[in-house]
N, C-alpha and C. Protein backbone atom coordinates (compact mmCIF):
# COMPACT_ATOMS: atom_id res chain seq x y z
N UNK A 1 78.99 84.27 58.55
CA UNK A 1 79.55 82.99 58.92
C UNK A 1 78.63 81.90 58.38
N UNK A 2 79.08 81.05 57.90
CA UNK A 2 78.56 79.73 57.56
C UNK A 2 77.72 78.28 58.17
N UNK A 3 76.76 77.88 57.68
CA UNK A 3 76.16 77.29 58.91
C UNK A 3 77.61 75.85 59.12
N UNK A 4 78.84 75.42 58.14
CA UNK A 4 79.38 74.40 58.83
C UNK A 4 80.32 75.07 59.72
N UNK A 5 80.48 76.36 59.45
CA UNK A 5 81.45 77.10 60.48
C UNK A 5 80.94 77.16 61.75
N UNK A 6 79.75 77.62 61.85
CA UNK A 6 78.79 77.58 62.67
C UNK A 6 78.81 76.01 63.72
N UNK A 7 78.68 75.00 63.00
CA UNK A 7 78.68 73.58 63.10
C UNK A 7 80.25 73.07 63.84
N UNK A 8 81.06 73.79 62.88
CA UNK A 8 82.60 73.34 63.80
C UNK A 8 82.97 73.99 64.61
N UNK A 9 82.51 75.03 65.08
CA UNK A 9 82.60 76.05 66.35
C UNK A 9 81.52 75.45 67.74
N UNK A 10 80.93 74.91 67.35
CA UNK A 10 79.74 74.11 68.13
C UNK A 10 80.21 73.10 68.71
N UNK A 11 81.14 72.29 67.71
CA UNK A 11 81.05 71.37 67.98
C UNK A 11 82.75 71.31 69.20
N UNK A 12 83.57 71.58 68.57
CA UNK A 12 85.06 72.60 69.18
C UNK A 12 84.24 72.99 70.55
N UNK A 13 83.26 73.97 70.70
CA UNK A 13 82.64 74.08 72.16
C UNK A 13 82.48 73.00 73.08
N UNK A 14 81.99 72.29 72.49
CA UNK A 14 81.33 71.02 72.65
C UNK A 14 81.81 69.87 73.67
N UNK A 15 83.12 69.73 72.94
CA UNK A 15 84.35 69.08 73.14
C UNK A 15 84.88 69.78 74.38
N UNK A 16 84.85 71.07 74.13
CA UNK A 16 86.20 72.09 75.54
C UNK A 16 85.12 72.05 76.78
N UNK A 17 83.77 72.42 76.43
CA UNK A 17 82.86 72.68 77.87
C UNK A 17 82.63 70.80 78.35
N UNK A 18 82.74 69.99 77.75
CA UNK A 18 82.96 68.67 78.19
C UNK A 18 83.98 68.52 79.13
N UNK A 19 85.17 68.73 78.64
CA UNK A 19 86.36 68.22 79.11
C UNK A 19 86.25 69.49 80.25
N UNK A 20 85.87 70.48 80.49
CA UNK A 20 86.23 70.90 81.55
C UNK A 20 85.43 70.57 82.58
N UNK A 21 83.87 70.67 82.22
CA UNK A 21 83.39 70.40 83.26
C UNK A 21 83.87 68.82 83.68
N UNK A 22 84.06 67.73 83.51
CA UNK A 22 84.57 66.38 83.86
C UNK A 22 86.31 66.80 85.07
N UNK A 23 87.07 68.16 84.40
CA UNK A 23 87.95 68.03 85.02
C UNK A 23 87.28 68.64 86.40
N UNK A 24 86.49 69.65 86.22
CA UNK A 24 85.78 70.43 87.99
C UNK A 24 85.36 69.50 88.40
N UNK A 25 84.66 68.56 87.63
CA UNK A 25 84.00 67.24 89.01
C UNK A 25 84.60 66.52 89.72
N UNK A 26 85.57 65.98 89.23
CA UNK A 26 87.15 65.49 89.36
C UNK A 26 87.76 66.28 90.45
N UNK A 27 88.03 67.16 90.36
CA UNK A 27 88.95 68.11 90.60
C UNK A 27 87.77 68.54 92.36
N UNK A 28 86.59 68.59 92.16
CA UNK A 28 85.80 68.82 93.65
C UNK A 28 85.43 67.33 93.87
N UNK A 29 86.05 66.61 93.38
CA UNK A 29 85.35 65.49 94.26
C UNK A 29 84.29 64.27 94.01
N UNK A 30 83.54 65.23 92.77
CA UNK A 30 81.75 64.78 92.73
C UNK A 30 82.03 63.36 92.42
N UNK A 31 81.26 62.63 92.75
CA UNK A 31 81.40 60.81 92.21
C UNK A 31 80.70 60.96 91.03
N UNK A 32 81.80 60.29 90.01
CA UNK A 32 81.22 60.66 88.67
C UNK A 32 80.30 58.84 88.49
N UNK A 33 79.65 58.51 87.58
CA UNK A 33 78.87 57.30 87.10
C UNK A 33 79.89 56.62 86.26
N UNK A 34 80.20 55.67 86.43
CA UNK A 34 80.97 54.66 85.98
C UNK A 34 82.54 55.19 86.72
N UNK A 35 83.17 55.43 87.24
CA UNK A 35 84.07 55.80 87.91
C UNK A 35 84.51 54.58 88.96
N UNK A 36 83.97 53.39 89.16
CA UNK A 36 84.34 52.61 89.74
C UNK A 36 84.38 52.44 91.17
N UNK A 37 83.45 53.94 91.95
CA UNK A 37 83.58 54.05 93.04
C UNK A 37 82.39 53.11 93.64
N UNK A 38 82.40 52.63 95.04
CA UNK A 38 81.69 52.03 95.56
C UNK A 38 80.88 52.51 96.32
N UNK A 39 79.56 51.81 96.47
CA UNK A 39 78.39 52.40 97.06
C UNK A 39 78.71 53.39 97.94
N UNK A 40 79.38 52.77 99.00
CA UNK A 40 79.51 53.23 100.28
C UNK A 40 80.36 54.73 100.53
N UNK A 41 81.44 54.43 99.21
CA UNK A 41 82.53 55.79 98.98
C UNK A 41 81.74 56.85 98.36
N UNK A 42 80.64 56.42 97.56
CA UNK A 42 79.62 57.54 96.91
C UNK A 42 78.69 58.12 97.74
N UNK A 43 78.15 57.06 98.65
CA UNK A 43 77.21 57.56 100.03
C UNK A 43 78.42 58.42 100.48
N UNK A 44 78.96 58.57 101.12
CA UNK A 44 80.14 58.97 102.22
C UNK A 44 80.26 60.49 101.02
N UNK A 45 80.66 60.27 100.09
CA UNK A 45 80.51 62.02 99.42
C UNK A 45 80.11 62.41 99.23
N UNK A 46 78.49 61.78 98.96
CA UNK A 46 77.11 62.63 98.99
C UNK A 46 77.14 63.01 100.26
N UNK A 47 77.43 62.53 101.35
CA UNK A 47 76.58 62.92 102.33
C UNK A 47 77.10 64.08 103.08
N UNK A 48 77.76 64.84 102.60
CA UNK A 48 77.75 66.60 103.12
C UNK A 48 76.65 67.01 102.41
N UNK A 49 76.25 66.99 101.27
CA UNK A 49 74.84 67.54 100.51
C UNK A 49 73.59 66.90 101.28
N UNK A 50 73.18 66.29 99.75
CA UNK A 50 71.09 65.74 100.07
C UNK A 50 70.99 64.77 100.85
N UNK A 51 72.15 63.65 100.72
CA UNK A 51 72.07 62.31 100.91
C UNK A 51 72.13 62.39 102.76
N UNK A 52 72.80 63.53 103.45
CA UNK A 52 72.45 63.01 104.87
C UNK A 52 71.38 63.00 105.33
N UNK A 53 70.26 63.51 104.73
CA UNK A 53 68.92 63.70 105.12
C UNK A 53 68.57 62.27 104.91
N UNK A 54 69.24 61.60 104.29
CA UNK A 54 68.28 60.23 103.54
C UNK A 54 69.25 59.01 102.62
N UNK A 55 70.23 58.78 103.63
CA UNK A 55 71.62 58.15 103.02
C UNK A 55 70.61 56.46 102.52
N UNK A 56 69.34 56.33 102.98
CA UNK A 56 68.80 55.13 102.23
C UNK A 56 68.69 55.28 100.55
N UNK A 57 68.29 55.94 100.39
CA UNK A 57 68.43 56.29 98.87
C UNK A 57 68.96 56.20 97.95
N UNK A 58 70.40 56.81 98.81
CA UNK A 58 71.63 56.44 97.91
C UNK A 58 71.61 55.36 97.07
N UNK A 59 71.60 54.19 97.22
CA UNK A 59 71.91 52.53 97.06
C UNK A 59 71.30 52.91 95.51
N UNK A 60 69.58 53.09 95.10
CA UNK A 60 69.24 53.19 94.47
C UNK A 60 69.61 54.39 93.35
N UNK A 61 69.88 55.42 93.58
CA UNK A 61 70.27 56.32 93.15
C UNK A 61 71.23 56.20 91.95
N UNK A 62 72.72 56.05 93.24
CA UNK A 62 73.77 55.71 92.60
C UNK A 62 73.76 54.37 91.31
N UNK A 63 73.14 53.45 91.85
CA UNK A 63 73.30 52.65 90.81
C UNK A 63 72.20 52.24 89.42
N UNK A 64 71.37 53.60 89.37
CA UNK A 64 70.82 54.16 88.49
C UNK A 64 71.55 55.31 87.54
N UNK A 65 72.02 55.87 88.25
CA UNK A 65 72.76 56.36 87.55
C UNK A 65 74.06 56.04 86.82
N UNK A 66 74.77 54.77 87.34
CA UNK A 66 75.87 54.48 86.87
C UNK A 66 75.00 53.42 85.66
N UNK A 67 73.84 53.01 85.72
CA UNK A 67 73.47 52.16 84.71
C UNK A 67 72.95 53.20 83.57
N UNK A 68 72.82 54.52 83.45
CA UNK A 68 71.92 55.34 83.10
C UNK A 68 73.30 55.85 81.94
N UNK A 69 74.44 56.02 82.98
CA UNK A 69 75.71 56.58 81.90
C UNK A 69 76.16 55.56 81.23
N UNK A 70 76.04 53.87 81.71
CA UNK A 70 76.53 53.29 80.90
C UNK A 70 75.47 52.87 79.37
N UNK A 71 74.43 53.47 79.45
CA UNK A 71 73.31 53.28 78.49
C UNK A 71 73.61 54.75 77.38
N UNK A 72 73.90 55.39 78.07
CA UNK A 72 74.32 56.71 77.16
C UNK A 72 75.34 56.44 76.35
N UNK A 73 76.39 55.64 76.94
CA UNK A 73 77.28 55.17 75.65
C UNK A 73 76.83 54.69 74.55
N UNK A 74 75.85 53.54 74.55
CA UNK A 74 75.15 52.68 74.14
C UNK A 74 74.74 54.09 72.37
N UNK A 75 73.78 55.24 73.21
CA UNK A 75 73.78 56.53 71.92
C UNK A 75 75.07 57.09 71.42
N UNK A 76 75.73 57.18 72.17
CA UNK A 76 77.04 58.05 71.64
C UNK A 76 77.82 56.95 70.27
N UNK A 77 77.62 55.89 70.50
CA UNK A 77 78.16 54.92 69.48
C UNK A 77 77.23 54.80 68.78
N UNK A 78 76.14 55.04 68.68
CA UNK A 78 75.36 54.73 67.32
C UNK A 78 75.28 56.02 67.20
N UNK A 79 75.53 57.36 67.56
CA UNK A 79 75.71 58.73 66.78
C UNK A 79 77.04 58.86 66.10
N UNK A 80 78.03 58.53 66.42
CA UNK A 80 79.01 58.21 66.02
C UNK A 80 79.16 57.30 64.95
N UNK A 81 78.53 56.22 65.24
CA UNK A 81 78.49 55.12 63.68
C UNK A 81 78.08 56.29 62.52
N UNK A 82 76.93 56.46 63.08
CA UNK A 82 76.12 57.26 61.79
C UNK A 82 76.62 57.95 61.58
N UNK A 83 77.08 59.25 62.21
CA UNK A 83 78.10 60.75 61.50
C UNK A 83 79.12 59.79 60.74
N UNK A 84 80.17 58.84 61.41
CA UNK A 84 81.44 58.30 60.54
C UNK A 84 80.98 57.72 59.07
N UNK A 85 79.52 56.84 59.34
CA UNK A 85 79.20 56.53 57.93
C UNK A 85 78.95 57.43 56.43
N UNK A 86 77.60 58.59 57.64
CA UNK A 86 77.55 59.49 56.61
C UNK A 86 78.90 60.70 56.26
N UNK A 87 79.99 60.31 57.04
CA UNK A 87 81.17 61.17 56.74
C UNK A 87 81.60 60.75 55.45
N UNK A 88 81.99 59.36 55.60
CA UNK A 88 82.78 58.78 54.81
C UNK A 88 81.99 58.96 52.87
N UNK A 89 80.71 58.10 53.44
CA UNK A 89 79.19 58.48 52.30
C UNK A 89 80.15 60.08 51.58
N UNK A 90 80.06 61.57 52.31
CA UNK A 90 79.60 62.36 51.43
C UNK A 90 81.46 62.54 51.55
N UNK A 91 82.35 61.84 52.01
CA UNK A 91 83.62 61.70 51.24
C UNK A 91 84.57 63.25 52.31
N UNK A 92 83.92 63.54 53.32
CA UNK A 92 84.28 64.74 54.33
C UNK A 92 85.17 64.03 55.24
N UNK A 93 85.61 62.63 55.35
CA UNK A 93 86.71 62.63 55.96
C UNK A 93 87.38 61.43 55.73
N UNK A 94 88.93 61.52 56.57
CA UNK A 94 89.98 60.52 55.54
C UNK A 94 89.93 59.28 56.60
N UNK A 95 90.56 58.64 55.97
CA UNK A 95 90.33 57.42 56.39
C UNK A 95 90.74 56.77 57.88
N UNK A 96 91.61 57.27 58.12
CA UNK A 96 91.94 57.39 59.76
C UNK A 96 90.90 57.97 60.76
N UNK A 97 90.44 58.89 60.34
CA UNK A 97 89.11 60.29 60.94
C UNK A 97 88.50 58.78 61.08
N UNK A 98 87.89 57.88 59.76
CA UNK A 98 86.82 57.16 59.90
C UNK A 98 87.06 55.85 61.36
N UNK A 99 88.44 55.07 60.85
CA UNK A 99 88.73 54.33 62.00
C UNK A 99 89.00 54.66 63.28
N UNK A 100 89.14 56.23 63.53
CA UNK A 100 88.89 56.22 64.68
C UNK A 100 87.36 56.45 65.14
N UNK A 101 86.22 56.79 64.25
CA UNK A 101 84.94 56.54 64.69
C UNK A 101 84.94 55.31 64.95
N UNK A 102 84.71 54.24 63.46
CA UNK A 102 84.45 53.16 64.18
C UNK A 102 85.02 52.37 65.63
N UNK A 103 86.26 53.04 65.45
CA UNK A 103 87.19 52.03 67.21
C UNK A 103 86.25 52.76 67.97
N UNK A 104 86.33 54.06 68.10
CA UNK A 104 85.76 54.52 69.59
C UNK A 104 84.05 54.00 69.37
N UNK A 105 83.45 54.44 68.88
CA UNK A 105 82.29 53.70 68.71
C UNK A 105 82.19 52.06 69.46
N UNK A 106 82.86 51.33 68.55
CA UNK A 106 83.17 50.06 69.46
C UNK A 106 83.50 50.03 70.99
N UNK A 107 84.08 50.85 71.10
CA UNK A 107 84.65 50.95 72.65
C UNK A 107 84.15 51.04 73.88
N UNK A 108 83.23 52.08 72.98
CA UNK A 108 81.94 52.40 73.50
C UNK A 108 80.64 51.23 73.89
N UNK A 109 80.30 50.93 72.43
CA UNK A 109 79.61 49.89 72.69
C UNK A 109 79.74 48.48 73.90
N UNK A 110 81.14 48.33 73.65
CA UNK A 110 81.39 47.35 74.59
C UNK A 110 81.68 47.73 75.85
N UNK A 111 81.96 48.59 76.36
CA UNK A 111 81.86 49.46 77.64
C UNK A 111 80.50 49.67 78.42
N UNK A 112 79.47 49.47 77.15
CA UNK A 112 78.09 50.17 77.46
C UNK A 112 77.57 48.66 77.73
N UNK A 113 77.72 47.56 77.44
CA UNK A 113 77.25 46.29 77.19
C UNK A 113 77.35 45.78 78.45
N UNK A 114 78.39 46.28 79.41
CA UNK A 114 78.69 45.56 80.76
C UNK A 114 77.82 46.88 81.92
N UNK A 115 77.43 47.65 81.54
CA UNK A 115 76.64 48.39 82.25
C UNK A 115 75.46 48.18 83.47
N UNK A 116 74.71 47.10 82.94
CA UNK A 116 74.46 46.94 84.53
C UNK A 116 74.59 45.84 84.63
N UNK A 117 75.80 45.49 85.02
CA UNK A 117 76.42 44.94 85.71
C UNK A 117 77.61 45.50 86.73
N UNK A 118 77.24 47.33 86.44
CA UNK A 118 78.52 48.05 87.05
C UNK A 118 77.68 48.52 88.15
N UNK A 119 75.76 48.33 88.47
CA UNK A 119 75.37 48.84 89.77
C UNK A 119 76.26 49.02 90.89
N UNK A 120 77.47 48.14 91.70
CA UNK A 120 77.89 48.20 92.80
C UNK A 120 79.72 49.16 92.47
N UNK A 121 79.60 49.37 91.01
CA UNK A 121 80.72 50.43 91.05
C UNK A 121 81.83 49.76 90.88
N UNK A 122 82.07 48.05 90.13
CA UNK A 122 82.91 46.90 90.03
C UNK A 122 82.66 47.43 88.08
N UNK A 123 83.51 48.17 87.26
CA UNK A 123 83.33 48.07 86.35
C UNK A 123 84.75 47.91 85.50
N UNK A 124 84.84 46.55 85.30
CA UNK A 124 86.12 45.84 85.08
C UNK A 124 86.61 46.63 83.86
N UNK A 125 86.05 47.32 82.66
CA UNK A 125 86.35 47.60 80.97
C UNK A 125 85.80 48.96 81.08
N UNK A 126 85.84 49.51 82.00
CA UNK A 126 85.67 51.06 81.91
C UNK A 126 86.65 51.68 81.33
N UNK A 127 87.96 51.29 81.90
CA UNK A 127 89.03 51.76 80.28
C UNK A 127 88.44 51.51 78.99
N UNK A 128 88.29 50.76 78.69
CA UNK A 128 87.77 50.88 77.10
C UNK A 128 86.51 51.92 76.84
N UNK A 129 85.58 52.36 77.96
CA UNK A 129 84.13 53.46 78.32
C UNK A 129 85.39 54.91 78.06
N UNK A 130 86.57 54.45 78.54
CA UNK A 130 86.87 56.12 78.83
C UNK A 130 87.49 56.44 77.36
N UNK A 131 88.22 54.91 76.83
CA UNK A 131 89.29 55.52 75.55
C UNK A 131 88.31 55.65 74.68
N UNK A 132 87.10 54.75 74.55
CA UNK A 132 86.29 55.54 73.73
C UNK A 132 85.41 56.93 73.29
N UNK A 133 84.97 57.05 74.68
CA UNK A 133 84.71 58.82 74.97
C UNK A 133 86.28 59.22 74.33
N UNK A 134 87.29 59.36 75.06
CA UNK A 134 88.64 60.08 74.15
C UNK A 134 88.75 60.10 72.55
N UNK A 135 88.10 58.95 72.23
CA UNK A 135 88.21 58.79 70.92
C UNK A 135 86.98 59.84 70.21
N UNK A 136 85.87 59.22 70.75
CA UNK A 136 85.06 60.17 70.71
C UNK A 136 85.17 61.84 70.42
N UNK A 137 86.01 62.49 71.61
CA UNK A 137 85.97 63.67 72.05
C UNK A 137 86.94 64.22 70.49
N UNK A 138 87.60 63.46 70.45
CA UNK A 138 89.20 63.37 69.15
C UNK A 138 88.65 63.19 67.59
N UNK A 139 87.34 62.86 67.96
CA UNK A 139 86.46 62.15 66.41
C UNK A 139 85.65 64.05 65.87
N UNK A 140 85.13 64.46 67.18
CA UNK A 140 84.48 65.74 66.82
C UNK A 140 85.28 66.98 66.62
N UNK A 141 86.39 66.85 67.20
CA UNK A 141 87.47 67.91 67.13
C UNK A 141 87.89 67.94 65.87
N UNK A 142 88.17 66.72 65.28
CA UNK A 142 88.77 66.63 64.00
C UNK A 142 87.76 66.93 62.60
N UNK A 143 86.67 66.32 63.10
CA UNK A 143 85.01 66.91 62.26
C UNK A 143 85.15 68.28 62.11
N UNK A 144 85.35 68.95 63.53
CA UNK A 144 84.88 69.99 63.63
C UNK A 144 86.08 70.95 62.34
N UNK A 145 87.18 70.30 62.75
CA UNK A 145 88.51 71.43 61.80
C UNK A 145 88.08 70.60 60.06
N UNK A 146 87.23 70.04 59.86
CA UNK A 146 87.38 69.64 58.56
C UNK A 146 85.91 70.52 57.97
N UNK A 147 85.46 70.64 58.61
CA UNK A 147 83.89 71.43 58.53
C UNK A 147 84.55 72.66 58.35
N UNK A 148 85.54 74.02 59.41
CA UNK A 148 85.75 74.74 59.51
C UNK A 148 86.92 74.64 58.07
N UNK A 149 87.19 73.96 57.32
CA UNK A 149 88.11 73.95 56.39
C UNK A 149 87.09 73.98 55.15
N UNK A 150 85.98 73.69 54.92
CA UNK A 150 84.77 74.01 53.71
C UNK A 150 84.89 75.28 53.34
């Protein structure tokens, strides 16, 4: 096997162990970071776990972490710039493949830009955080079948 075969099987993983684990968290409950939930609704579902020992915490916690995922976008769009650039550069993908890097990239970026300002779980353009991850998720899938086509 080939190391881009190798590369589009990785990346195809990549994509499926994402999307599922997001649907189990979902699906049990977990308060995800940027999800729009509020302090108090995130205390209240932590607190069958760690947080009843120490529901002060929470406050800080939670809104570290929702500033922490909205900063991760912040990488995912400049990994994304760069793969779409150097895609386009060595001529591995068509021109749609590319605009949807750059949109989701953007999407991203500007999703990531209002980030802390989402501490209390008020995150007005998180649609645009999620269609860009989608775009995202849709940018590597399609990498991945053009790699597995070399």
């Amino acid at each position: 096997m080939s190391l881009t075969s190798l590369a589009a099987l990785g990346g195809l993983g990549f994509v499926l162990l994402a999307i599922v684990l997001n649907l189990v968290y979902v699906r049990a409950g977990v308060p995800l970071p940027g999800s729009g939930m509020s302090l108090r609704a995130a205390t209240d579902s932590f607190a069958a776990a760690g947080a009843a020992h120490d529901r002060g915490s929470m406050a800080g916690l939670w809104a570290l972490s929702n500033v922490l995922f909205g900063f991760n976008q912040v990488f995912l769009a400049i990994a994304l710039l760069g793969f779409t650039v150097a895609g386009v550069g060595a001529g591995l993908i068509d021109p749609w493949h590319a605009w949807l890097g750059y949109l989701s990239a953007a999407l991203l970026f500007v999703s990531s830009s209002a980030s802390p300002y989402n501490t209390d779980g008020n995150n007005r353009i998180g649609l645009a955080g999620l269609i860009g991850w989608l775009g995202w998720a849709a940018w590597i899938v399609a990498y991945s079948i053009t790699l597995l086509r070399l």
